[in-house]
C-alpha atoms as a PDB file:
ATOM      1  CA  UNK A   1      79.105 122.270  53.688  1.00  0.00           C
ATOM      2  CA  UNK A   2      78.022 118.382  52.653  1.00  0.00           C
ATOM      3  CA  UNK A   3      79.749 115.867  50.657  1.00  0.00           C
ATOM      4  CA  UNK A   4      77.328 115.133  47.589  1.00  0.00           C
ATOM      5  CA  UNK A   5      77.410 111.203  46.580  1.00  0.00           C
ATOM      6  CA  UNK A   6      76.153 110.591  42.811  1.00  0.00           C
ATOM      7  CA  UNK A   7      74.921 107.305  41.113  1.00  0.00           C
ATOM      8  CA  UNK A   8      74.069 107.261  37.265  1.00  0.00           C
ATOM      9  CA  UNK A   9      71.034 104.402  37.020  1.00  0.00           C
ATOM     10  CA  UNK A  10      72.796 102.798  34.285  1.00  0.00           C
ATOM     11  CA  UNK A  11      75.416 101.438  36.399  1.00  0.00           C
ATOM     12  CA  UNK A  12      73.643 100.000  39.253  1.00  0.00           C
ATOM     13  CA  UNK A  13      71.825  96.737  39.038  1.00  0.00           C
ATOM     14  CA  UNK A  14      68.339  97.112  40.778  1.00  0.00           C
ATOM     15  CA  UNK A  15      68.804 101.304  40.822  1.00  0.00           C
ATOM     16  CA  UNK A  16      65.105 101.397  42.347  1.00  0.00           C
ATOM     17  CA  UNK A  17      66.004  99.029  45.476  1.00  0.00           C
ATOM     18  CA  UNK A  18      69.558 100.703  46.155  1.00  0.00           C
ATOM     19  CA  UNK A  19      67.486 104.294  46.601  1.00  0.00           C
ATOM     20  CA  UNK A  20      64.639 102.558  48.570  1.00  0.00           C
ATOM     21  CA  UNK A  21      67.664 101.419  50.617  1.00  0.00           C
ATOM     22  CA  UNK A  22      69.076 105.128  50.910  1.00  0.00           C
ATOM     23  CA  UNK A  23      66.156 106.363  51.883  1.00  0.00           C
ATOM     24  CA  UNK A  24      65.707 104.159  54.720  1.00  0.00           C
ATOM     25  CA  UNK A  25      69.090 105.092  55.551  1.00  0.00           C
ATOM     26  CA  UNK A  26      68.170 108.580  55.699  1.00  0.00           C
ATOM     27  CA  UNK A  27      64.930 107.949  58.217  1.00  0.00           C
ATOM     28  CA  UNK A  28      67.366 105.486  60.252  1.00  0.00           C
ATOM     29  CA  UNK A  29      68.391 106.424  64.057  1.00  0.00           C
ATOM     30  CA  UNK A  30      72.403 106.998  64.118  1.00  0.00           C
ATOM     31  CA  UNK A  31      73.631 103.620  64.718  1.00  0.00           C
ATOM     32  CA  UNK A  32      76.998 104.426  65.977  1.00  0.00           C
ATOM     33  CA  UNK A  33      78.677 108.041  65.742  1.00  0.00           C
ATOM     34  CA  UNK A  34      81.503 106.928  63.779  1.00  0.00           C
ATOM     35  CA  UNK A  35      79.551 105.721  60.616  1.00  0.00           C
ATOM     36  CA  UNK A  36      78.922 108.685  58.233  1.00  0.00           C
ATOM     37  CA  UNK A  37      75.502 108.101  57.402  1.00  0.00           C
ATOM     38  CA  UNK A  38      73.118 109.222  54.506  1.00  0.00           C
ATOM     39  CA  UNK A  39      71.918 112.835  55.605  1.00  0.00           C
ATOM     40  CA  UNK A  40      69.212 113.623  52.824  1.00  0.00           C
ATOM     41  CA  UNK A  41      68.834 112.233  49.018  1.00  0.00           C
ATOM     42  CA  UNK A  42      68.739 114.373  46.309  1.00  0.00           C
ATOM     43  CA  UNK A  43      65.857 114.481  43.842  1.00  0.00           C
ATOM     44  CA  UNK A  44      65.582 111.860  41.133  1.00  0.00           C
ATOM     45  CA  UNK A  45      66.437 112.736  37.426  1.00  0.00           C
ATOM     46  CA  UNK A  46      66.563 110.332  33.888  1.00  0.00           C
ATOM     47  CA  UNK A  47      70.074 109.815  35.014  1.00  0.00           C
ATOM     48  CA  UNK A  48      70.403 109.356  38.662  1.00  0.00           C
ATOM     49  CA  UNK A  49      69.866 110.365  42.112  1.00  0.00           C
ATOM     50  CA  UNK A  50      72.595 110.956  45.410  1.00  0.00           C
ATOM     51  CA  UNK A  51      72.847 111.791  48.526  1.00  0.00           C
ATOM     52  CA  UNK A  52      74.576 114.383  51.078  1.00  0.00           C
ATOM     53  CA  UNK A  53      76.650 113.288  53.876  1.00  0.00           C
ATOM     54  CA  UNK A  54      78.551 115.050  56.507  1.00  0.00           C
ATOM     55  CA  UNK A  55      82.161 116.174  55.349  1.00  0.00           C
ATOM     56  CA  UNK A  56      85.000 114.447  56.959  1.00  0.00           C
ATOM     57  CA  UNK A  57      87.553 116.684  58.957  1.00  0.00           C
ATOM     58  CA  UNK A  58      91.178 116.591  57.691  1.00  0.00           C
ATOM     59  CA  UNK A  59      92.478 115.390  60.577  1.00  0.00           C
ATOM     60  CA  UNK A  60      91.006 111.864  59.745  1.00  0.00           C
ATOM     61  CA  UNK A  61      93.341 110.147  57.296  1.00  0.00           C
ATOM     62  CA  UNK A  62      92.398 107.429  54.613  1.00  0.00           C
ATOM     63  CA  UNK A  63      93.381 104.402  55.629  1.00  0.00           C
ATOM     64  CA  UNK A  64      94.780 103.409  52.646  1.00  0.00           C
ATOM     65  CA  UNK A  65      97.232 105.806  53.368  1.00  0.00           C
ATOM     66  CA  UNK A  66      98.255 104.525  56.348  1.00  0.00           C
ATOM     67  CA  UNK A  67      98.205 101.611  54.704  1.00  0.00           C
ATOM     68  CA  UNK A  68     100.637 103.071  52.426  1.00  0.00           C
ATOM     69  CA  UNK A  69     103.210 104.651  54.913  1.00  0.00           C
ATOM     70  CA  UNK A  70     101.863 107.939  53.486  1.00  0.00           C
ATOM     71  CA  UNK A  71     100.754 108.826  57.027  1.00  0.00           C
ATOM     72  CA  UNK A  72     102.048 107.185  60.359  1.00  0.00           C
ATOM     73  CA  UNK A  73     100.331 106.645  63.731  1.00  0.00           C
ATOM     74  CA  UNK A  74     101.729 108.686  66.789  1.00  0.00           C
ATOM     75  CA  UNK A  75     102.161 105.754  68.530  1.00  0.00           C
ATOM     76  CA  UNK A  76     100.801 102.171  69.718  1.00  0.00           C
ATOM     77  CA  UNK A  77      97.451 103.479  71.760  1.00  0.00           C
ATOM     78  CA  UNK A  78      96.373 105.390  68.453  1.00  0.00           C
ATOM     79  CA  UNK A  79      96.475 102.096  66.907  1.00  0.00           C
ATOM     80  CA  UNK A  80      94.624  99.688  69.410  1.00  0.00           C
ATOM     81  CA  UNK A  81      92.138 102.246  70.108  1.00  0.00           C
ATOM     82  CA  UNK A  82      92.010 102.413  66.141  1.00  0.00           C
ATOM     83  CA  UNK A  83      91.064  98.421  66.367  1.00  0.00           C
ATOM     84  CA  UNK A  84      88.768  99.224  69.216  1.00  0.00           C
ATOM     85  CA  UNK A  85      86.691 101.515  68.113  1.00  0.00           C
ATOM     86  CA  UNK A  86      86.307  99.716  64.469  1.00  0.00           C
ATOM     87  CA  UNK A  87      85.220  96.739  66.412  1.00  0.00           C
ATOM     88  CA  UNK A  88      82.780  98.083  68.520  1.00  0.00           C
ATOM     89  CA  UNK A  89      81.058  99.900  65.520  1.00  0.00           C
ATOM     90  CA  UNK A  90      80.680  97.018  63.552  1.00  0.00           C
ATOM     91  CA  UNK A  91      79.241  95.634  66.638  1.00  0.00           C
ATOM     92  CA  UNK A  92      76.116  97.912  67.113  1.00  0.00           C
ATOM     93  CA  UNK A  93      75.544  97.993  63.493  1.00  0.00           C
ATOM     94  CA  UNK A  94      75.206  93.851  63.921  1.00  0.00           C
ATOM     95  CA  UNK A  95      73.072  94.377  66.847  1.00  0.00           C
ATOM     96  CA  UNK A  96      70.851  96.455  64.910  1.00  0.00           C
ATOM     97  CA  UNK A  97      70.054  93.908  62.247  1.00  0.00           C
ATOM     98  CA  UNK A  98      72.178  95.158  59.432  1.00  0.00           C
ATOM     99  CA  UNK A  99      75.214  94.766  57.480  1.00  0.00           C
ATOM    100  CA  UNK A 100      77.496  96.919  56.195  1.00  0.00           C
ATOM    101  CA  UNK A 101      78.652  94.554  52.983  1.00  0.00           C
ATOM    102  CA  UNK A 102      81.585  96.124  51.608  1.00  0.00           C
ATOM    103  CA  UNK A 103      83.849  96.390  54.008  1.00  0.00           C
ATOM    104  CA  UNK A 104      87.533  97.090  53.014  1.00  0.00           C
ATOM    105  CA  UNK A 105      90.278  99.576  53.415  1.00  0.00           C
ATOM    106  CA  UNK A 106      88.410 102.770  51.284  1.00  0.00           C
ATOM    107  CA  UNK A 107      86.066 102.822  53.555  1.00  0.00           C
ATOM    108  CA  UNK A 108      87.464 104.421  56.938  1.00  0.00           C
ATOM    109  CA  UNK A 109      89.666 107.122  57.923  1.00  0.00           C
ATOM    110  CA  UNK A 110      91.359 107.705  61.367  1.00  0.00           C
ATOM    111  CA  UNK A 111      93.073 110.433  63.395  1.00  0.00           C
ATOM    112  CA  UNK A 112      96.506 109.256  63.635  1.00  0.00           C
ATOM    113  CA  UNK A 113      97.180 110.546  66.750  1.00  0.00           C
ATOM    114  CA  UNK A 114      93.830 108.885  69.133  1.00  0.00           C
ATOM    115  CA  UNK A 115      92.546 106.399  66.643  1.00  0.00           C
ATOM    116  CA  UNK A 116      89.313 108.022  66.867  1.00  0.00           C
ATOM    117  CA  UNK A 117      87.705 106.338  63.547  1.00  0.00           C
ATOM    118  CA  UNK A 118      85.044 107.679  60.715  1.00  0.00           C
ATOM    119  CA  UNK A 119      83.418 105.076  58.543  1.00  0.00           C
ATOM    120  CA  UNK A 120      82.449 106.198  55.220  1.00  0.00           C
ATOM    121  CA  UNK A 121      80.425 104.254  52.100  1.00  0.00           C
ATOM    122  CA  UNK A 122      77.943 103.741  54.042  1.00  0.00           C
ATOM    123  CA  UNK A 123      75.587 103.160  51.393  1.00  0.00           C
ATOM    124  CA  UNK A 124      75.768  99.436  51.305  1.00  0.00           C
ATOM    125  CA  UNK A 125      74.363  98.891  54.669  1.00  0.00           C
ATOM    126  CA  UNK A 126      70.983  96.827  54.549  1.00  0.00           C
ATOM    127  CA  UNK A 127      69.421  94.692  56.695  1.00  0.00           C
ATOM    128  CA  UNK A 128      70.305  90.971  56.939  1.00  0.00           C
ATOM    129  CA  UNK A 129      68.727  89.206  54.129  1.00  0.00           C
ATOM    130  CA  UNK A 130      68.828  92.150  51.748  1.00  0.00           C
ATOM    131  CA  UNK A 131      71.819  92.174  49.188  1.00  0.00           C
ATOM    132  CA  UNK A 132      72.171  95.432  47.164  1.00  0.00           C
ATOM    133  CA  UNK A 133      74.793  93.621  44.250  1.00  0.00           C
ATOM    134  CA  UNK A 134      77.968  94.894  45.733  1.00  0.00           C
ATOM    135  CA  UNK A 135      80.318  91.654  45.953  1.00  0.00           C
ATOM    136  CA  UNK A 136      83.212  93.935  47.764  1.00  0.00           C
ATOM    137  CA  UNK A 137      87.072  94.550  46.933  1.00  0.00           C
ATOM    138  CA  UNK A 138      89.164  91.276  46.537  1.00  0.00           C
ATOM    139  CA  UNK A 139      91.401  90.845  49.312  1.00  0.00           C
ATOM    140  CA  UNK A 140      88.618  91.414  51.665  1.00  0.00           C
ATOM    141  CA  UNK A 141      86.060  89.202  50.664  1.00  0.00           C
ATOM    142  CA  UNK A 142      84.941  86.132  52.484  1.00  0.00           C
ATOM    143  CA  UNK A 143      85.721  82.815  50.463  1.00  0.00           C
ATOM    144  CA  UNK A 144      81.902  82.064  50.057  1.00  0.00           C
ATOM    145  CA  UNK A 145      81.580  85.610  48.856  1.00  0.00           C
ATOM    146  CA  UNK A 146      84.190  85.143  45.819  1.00  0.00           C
ATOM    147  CA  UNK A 147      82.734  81.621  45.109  1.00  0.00           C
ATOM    148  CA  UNK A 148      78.986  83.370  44.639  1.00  0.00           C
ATOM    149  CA  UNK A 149      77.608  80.661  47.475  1.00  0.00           C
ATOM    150  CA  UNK A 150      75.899  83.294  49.408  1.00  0.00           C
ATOM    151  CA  UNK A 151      75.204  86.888  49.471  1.00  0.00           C
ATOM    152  CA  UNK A 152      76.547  89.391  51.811  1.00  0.00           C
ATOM    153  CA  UNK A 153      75.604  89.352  55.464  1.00  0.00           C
ATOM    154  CA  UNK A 154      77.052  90.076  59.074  1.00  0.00           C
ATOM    155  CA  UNK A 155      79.082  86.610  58.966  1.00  0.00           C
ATOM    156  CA  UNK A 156      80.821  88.028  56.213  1.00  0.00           C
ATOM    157  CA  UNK A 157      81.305  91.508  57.623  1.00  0.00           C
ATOM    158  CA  UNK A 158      83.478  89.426  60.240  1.00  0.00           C
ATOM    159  CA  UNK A 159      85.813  88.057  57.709  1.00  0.00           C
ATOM    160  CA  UNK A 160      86.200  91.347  56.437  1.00  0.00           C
ATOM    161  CA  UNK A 161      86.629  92.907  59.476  1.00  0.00           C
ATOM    162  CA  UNK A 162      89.179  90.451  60.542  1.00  0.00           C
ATOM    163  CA  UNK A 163      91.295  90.708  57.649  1.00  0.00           C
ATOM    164  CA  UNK A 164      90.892  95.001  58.438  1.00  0.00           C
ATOM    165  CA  UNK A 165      92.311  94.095  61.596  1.00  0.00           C
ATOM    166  CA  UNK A 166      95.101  92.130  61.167  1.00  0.00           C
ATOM    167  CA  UNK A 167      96.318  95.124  58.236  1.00  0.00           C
ATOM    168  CA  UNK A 168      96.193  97.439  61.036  1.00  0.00           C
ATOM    169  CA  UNK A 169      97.280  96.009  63.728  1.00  0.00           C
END
């Protein structure tokens, strides 16, 4: 069983560049175990095109519901290794040359009760340089983001990261 992702054309900006990007995605050496990475794409039609990914195992929570208070931590080392582990994944996919560009809350869910981490919407990531339109979600946006100065890039994953952080922690 595989999560199916869908796009419709019509609401993507440069629809041919985002699927060049997926497919690359597809051919691309796992970068870090926790990202859920682009497993095949589906075939094109008028409308649109996807992608499967791996399914992610209820134990993981959203962390928007932690977040939330819908789901709690089972204690302080679930937490930090939480941090750790989100940190050290961002880290390899910066060492690799790319950027994951959308970085916020909806995009990760953790076992409460190790911290172990899956990273989701991983669709965005592109190499430095290469900006697919996605701006992000407000509240995790770097300044120079917000006021259109530059585009996306591993700079701005930091901010992002670091305001990730301090919500968890």
């Amino acid at each position: 069983e595989y999560a199916l992702k869908m796009y419709f054309k019509n609401k993507l900006k440069r629809p041919d560049i985002f699927r060049e990007n997926l497919g690359r995605l597809v051919d691309t050496a796992e970068i870090s175990e926790s990202f859920v990475m682009p497993l095949m794409l589906t075939e094109e039609t008028h409308d649109g095109f996807g992608f499967l990914m791996e399914l992610i195992h209820p134990d993981y929570k959203p962390f928007s519901d932690i977040l939330n208070a819908r789901v709690r931590f089972s204690g302080l080392y679930a937490i930090v290794n939480a941090a750790i582990r989100i940190t050290s994944a961002f880290r390899e996919l910066h060492n690799s040359g790319k950027s994951y560009q959308d970085l916020n809350d909806g995009g990760f869910f953790i076992r409460p009760t190790d911290g172990d981490i899956r990273i989701c919407d991983c669709d965005n990531i592109a190499p430095y340089g290469e900006h697919l339109g996605i701006a992000g979600k407000p509240g995790y946006m770097a300044p120079e983001i917000v006021r259109g100065e530059k585009a996306p890039d591993k700079l701005t994953d930091r901010y992002s990261l670091a305001v990730l952080l301090f919500r968890l922690l």
